[in-house]
N, C-alpha and C. Protein backbone atom coordinates (compact mmCIF):
# COMPACT_ATOMS: atom_id res chain seq x y z
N UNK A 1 242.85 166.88 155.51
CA UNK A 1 242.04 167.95 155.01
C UNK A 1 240.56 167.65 155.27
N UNK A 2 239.95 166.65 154.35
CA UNK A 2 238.61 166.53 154.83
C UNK A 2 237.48 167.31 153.72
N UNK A 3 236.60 166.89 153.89
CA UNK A 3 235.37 168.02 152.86
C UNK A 3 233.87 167.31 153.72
N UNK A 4 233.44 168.82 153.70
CA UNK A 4 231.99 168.70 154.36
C UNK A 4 230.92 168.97 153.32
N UNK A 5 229.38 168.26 153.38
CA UNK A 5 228.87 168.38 152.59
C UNK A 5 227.24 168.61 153.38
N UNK A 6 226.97 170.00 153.36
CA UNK A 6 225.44 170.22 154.21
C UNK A 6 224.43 170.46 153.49
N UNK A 7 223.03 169.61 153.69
CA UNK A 7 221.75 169.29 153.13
C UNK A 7 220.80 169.77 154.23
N UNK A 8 220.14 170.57 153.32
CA UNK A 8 218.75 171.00 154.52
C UNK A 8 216.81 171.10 153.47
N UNK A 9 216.04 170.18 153.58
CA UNK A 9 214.94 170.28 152.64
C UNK A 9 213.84 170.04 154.04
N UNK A 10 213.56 170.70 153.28
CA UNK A 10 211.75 170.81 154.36
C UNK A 10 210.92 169.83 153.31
N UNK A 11 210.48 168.68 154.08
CA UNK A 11 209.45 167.84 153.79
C UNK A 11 207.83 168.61 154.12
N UNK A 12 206.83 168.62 153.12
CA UNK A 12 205.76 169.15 153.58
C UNK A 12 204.55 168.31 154.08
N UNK A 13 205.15 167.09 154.80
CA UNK A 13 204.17 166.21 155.25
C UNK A 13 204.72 166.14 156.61
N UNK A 14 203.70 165.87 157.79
CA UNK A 14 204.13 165.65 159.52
C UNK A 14 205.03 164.67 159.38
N UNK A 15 205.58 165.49 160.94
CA UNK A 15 207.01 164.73 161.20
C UNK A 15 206.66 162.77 161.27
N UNK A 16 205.82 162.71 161.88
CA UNK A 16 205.26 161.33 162.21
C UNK A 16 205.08 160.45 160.69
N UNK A 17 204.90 161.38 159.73
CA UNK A 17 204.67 160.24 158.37
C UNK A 17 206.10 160.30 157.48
N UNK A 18 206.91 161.32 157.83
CA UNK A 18 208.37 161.69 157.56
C UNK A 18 209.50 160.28 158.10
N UNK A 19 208.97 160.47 159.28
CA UNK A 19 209.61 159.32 160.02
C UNK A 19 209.71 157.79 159.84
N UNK A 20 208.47 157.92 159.36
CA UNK A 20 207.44 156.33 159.42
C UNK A 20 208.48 156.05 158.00
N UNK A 21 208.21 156.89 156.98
CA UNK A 21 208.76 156.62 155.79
C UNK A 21 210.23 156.54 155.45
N UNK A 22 210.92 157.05 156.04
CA UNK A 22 212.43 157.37 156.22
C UNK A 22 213.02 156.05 157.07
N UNK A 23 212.53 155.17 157.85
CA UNK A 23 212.36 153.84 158.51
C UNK A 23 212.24 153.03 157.64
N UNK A 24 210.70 153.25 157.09
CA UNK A 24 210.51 151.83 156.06
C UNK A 24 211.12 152.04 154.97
N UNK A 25 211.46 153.21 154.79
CA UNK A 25 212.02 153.17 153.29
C UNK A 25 211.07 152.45 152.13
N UNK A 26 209.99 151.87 152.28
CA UNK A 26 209.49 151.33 151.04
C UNK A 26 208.10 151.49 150.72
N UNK A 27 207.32 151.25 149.44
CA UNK A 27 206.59 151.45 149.41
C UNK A 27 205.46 150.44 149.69
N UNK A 28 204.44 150.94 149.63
CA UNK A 28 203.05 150.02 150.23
C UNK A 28 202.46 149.58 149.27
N UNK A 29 202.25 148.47 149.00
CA UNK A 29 202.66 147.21 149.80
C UNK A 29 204.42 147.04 150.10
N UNK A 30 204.52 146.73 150.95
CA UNK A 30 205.91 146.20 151.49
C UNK A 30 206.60 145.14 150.39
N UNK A 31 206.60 145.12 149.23
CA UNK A 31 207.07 143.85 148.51
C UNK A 31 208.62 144.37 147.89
N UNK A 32 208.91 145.46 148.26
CA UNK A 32 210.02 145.98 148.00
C UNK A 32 211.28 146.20 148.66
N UNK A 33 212.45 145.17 148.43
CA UNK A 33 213.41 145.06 149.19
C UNK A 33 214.58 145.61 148.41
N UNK A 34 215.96 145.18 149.52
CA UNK A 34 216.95 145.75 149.07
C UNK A 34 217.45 144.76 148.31
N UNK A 35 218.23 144.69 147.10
CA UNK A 35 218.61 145.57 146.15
C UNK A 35 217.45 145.93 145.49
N UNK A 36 217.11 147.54 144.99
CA UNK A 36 215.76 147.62 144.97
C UNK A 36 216.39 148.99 143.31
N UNK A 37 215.15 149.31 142.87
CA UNK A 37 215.26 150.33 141.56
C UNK A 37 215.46 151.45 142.48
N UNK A 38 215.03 151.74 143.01
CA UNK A 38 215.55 153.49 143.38
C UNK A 38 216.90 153.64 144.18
N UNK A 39 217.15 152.37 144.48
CA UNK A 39 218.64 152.80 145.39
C UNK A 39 219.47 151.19 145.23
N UNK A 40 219.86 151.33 143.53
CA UNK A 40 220.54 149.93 143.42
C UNK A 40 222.13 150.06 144.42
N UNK A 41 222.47 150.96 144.88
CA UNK A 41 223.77 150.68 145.74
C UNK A 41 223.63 149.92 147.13
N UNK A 42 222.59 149.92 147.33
CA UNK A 42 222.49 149.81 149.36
C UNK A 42 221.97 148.06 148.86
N UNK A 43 222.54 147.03 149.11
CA UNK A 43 222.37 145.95 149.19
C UNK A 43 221.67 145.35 149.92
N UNK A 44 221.54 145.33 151.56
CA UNK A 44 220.65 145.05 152.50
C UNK A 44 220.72 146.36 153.67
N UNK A 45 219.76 146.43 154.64
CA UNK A 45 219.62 146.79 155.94
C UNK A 45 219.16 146.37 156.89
N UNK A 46 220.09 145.99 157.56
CA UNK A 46 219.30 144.86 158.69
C UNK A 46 219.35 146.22 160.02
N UNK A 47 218.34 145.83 160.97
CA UNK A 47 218.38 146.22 162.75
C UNK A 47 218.89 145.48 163.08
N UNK A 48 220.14 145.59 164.17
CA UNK A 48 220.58 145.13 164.63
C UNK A 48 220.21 145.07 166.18
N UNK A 49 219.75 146.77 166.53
CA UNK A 49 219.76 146.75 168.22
C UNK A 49 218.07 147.44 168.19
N UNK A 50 217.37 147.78 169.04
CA UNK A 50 216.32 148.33 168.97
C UNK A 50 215.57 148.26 170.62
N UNK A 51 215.72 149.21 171.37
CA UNK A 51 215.43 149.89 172.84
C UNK A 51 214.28 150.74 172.50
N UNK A 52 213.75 150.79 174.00
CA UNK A 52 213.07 151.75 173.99
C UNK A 52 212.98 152.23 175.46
N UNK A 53 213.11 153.70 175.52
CA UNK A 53 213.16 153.81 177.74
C UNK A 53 212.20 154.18 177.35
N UNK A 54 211.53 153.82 178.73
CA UNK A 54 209.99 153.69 178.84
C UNK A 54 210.22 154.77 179.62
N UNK A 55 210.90 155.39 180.43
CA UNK A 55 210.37 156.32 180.91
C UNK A 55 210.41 157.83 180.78
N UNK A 56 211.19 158.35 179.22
CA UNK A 56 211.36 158.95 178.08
C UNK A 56 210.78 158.84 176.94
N UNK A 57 210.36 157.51 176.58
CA UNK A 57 209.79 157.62 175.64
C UNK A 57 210.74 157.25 174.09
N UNK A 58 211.77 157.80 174.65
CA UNK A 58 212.88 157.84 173.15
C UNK A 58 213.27 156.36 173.06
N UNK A 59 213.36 155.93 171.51
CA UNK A 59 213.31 154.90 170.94
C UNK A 59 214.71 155.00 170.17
N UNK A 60 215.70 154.11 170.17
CA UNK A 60 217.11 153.97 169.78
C UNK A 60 216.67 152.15 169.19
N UNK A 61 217.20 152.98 167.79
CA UNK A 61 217.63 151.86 166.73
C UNK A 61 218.95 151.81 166.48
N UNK A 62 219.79 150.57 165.90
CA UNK A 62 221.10 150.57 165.28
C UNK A 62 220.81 149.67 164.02
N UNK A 63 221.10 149.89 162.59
CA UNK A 63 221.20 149.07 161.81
C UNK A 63 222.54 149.38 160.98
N UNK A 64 223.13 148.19 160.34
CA UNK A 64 223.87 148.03 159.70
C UNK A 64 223.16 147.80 157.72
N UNK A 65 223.92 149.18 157.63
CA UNK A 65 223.52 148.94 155.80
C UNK A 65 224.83 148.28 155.21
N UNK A 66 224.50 146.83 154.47
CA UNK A 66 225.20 146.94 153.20
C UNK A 66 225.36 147.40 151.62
N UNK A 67 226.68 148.29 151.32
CA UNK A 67 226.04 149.08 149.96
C UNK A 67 227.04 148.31 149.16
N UNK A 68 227.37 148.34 147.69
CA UNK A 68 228.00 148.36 146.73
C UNK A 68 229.31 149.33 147.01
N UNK A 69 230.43 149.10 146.61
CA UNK A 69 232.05 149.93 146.30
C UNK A 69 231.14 150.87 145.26
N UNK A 70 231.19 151.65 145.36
CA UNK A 70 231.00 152.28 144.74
C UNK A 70 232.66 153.69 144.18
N UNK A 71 233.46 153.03 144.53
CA UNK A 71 234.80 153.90 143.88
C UNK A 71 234.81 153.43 142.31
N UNK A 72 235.21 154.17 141.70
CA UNK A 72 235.45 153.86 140.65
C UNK A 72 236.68 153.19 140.56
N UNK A 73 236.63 151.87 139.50
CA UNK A 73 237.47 151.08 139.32
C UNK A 73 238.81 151.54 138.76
N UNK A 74 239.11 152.44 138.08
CA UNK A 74 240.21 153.16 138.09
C UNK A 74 240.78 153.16 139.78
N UNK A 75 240.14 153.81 140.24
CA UNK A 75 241.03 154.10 141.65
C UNK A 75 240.91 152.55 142.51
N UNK A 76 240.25 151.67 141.99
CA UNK A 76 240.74 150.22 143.10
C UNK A 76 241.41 149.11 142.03
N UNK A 77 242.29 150.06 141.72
CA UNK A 77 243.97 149.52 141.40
C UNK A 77 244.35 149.12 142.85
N UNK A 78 244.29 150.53 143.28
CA UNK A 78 244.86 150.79 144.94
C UNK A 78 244.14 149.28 145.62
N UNK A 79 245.09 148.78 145.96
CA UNK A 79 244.52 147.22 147.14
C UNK A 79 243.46 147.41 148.07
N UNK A 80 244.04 148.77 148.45
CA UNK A 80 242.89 148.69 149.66
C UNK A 80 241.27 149.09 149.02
N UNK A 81 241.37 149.55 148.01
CA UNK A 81 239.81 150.18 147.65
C UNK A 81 239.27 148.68 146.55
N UNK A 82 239.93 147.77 146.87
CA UNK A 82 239.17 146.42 146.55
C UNK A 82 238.58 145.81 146.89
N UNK A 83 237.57 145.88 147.67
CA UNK A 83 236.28 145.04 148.42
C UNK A 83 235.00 145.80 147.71
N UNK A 84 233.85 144.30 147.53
CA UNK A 84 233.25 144.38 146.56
C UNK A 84 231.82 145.44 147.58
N UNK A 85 232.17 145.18 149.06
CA UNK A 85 230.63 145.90 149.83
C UNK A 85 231.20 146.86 150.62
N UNK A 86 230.82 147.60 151.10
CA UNK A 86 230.89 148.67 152.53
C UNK A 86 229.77 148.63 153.46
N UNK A 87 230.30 148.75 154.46
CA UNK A 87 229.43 148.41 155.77
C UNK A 87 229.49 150.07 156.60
N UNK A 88 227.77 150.10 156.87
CA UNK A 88 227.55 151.47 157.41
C UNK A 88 226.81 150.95 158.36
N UNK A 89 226.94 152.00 159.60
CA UNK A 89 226.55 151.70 160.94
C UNK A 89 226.02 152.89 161.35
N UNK A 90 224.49 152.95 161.52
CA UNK A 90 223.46 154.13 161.22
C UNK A 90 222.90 153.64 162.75
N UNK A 91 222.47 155.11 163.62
CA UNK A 91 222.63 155.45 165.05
C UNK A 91 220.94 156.34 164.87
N UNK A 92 220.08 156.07 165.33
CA UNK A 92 218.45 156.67 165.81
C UNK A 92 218.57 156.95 166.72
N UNK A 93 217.42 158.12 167.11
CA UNK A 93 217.19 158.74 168.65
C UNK A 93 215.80 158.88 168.22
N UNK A 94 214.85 158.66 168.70
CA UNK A 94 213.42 159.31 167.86
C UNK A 94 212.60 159.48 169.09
N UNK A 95 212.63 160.56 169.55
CA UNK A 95 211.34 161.09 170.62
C UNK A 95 210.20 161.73 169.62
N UNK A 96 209.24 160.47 169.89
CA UNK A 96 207.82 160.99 169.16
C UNK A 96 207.41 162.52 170.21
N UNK A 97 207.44 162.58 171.55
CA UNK A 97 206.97 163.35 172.20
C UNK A 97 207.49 164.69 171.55
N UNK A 98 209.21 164.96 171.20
CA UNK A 98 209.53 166.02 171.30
C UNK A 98 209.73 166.49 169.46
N UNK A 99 209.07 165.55 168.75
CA UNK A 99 209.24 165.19 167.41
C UNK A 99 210.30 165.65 166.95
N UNK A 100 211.64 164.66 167.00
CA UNK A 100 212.68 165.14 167.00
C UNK A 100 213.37 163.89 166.47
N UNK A 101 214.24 163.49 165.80
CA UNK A 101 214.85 162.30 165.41
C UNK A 101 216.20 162.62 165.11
N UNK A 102 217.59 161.87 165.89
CA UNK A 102 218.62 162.22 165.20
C UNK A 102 219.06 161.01 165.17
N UNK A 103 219.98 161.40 163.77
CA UNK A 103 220.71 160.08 163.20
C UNK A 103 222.26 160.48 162.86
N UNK A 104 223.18 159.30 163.95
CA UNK A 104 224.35 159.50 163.26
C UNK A 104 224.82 158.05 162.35
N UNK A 105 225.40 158.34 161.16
CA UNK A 105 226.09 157.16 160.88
C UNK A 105 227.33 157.28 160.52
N UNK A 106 228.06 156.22 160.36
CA UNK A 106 229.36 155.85 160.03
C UNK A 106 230.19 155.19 159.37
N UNK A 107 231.05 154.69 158.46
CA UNK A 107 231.40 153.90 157.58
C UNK A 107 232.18 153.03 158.51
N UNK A 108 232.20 151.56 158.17
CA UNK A 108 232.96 150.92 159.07
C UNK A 108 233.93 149.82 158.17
N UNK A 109 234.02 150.41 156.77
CA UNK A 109 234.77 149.91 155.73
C UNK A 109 236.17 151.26 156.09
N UNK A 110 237.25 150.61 155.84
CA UNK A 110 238.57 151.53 155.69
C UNK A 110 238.90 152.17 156.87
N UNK A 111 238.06 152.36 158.09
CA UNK A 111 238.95 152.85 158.87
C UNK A 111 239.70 153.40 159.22
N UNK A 112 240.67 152.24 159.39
CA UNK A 112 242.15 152.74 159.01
C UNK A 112 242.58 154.02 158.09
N UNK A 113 241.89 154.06 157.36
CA UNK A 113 242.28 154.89 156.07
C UNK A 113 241.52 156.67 155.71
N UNK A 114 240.23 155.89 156.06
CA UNK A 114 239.15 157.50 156.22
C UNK A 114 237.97 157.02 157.36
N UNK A 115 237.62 158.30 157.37
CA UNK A 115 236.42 158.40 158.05
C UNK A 115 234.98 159.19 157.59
N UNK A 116 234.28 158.81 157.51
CA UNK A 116 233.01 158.95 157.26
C UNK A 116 231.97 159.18 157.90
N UNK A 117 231.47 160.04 158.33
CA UNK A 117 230.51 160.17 159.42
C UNK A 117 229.35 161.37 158.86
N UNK A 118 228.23 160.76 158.89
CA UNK A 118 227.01 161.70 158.72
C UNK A 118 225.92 162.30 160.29
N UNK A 119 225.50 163.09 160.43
CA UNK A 119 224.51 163.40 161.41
C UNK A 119 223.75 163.91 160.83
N UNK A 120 222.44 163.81 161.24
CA UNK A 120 220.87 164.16 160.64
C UNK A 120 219.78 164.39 161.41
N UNK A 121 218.85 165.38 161.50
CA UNK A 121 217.88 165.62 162.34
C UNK A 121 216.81 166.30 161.30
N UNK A 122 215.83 164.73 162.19
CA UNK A 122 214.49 165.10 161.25
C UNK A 122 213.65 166.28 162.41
N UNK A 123 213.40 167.32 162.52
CA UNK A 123 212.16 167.96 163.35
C UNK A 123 210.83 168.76 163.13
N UNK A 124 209.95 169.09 163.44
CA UNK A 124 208.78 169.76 163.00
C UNK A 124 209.64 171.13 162.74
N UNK A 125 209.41 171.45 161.44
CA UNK A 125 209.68 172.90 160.57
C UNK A 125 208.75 174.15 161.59
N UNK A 126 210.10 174.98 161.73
CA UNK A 126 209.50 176.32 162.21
C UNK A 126 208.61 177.06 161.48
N UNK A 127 208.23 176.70 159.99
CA UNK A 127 207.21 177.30 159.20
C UNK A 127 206.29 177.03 159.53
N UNK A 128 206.16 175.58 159.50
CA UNK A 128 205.00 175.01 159.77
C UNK A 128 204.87 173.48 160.88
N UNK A 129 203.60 173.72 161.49
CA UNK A 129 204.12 172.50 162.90
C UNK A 129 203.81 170.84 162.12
N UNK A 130 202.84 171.70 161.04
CA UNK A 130 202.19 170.38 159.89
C UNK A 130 203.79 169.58 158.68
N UNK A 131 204.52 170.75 158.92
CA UNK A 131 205.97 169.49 158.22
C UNK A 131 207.17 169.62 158.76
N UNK A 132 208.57 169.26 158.05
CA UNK A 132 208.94 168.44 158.85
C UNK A 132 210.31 168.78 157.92
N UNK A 133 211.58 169.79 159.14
CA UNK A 133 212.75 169.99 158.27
C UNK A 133 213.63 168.66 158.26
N UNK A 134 214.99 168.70 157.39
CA UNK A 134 215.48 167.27 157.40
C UNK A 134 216.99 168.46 157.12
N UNK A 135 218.09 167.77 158.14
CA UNK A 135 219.16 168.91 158.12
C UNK A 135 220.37 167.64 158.10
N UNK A 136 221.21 167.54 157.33
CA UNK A 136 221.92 166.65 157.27
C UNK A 136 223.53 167.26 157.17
N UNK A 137 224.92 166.86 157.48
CA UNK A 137 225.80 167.27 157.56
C UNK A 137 226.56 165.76 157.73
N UNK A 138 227.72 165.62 156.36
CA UNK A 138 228.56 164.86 156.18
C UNK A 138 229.76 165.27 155.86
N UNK A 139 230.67 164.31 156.59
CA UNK A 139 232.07 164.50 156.44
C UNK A 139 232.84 163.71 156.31
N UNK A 140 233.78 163.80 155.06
CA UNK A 140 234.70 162.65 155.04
C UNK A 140 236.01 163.10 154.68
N UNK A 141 237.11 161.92 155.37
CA UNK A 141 238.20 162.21 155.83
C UNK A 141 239.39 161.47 155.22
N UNK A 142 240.09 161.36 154.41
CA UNK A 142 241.06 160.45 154.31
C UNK A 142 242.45 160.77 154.20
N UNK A 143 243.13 159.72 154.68
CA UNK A 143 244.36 159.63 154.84
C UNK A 143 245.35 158.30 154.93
N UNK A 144 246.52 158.44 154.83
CA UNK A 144 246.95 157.34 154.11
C UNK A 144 246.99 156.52 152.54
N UNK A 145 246.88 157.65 151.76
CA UNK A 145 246.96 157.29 150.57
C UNK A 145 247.48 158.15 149.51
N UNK A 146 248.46 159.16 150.22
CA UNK A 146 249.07 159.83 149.86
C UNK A 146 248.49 160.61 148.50
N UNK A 147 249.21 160.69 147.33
CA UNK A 147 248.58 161.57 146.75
C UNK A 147 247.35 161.34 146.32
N UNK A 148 246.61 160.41 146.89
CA UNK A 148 245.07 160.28 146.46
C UNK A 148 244.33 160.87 147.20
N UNK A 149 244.68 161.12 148.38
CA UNK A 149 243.75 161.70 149.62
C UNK A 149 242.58 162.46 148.66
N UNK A 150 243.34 163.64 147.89
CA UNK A 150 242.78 164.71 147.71
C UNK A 150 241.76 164.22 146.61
N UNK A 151 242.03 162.91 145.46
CA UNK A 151 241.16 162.78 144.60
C UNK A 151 240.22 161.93 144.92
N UNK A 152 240.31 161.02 146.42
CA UNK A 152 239.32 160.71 146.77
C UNK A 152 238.53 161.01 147.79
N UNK A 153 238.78 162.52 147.98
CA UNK A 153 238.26 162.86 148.92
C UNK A 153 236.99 164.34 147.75
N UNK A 154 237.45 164.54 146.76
CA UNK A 154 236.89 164.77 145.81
C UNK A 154 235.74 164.22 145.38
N UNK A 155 236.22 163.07 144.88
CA UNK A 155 235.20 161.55 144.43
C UNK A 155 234.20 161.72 145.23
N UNK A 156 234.52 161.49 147.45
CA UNK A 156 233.16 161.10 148.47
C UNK A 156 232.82 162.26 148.05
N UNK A 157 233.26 163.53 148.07
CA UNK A 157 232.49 165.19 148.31
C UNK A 157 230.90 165.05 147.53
N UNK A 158 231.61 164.46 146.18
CA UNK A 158 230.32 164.34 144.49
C UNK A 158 229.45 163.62 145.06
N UNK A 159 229.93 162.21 145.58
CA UNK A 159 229.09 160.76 145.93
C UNK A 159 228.30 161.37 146.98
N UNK A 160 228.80 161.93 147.84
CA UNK A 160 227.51 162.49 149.64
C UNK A 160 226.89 163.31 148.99
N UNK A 161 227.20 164.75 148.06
CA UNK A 161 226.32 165.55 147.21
C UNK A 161 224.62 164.65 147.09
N UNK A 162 225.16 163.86 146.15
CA UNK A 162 224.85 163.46 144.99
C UNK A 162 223.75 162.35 145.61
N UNK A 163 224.27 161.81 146.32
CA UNK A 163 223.40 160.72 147.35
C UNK A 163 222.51 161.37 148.54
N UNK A 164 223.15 162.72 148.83
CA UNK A 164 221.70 163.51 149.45
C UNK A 164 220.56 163.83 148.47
N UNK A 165 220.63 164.40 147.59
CA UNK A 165 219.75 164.99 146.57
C UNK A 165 218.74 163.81 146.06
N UNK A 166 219.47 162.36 145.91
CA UNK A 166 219.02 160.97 145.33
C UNK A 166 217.91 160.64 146.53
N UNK A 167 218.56 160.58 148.45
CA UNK A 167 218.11 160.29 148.99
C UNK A 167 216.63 161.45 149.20
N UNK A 168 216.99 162.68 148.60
CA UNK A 168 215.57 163.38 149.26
C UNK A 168 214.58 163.08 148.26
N UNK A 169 215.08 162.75 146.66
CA UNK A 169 214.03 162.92 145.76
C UNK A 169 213.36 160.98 146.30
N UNK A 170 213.70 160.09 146.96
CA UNK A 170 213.15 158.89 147.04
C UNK A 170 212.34 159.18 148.09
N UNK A 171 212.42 159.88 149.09
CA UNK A 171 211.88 160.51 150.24
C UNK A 171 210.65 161.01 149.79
N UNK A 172 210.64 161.63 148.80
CA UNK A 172 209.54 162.66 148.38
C UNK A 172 208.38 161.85 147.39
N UNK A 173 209.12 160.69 147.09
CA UNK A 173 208.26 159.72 146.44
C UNK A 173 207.67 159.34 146.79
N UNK A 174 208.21 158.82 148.03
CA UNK A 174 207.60 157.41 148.47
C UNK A 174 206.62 158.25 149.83
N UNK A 175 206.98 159.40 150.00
CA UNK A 175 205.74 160.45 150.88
C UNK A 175 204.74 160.44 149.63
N UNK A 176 204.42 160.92 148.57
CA UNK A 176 203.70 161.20 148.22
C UNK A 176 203.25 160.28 147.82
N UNK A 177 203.63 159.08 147.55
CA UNK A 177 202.99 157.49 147.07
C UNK A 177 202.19 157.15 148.25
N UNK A 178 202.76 157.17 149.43
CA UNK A 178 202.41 156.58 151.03
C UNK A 178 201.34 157.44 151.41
N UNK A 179 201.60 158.61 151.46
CA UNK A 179 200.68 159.65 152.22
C UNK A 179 199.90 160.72 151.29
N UNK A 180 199.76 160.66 150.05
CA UNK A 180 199.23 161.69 149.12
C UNK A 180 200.16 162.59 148.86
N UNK A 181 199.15 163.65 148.02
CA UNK A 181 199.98 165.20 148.10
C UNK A 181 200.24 165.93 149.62
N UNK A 182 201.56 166.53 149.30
CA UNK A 182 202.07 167.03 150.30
C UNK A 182 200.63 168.45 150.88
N UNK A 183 201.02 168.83 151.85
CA UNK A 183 199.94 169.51 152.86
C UNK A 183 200.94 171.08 152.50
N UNK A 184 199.89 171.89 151.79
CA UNK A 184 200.45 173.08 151.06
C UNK A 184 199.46 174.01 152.17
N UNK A 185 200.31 175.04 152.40
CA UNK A 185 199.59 176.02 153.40
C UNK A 185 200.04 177.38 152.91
C-alpha cells in the first residue's frame, strides 16, 4: 500500500541564505552539534562524498544521518524493529547558478522490510525572486510484517507529517537567528 506525505512552505529569505542554513543546520556560533535541543532524534551527520563539476557549476553532496528508533516500543516486540539507530542516506544537487537544490534521501535501516524515500527542492519562489519555495514529498512503504504493515505504515505517515512541520519551524529559526527578519514585500 504505502502512504505519501507532501510539504510545500515558502521561506521569505534568498535562496542562497535558505541553502547556507539548511546545510549547516546550526546556529552561529557553530558550537552546536548533533545530539542537539531542537532535533534530539538525529544523532550525528557526517559528509561522506562532496564533488563539484567545474564545468556546471553543480555541487553534489552525500551524507549519512544517524537518528534514534524512533518506533514505539510497543511495536519493537517485533525483532526486526529492535535496533537502537537508523541510518539515512541524503543525495544534494545545488546549482547556485540556476538556484535550484534537490535532495533525495533514503532509509538504509530495514530494507528488506520498507522503504523510505524523500525528494525535496529548494528554488527561488515564483512570488518573489527575494525567497525561496521548499517542496518536499515522502513516501513510505512496508511490507513483510503482515498485519502491521498498515499500523506502521500509519505510525511513518504521523512521524514524516510531524517531522516536516518540526523540520520547517527549525528552518525558520535558525533563518531568522542567522539572517534577521524575514524580507516582507
Amino acid at each position: 500500500m504505502g502512504v505519501t506525505v507532501d510539504v510545500h512552505q515558502v521561506f521569505q529569505y534568498p535562496f542562497e541564505q535558505v541553502v547556507a542554513c539548511f546545510l549547516r543546520k546550526v546556529p552561529v556560533p557553530p558550537t552546536w552539534a548533533y545530539p542537539n535541543p531542537m532535533d534530539k532524534n538525529v544523532i550525528s551527520v557526517k559528509t561522506v562524498e562532496e564533488k563539484k563539476d567545474e564545468s556546471t557549476g553543480l555541487i553534489y553532496r552525500k551524507r549519512i544521518a544517524i537518528c534514534q528508533n524512533v518506533v514505539p516500543e510497543i511495536l519493537r516486540k517485533v525483532s526486526i524493529l529492535k535496533v537502537p539507530d537508523v541510518q539515512l542516506e541524503e543525495e544534494s544537487w545545488l546549482s547556485l547558478q540556476e538556484r535550484n537544490m534537490a535532495i533525495r534521501s533514503h532509509c538504509l535501516t530495514w530494507t528488506q522490510y520498507a522503504s523510505m524515500k524523500e525528494e525535496s527542492v529548494f528554488r527561488e519562489s515564483v512570488e518573489n525572486p527575494n525567497w525561496t519555495e521548499f517542496i518536499q514529498r515522502g513516501r513510505i512503504s512496508i511490507t513483510g510484517a503482515g498485519f502491521l504493515n498498515c499500523i506502521l505504515e500509519t505510525f511513518a505517515s504521523t512521524f514524516l507529517r510531524h517531522g516536516a512541520q518540526k523540520g520547517i519551524r527549525i528552518m525558520e529559526m535558525l533563518l531568522k537567528e542567522q539572517c534577521g527578519a524575514p524580507l516582507v514585500e
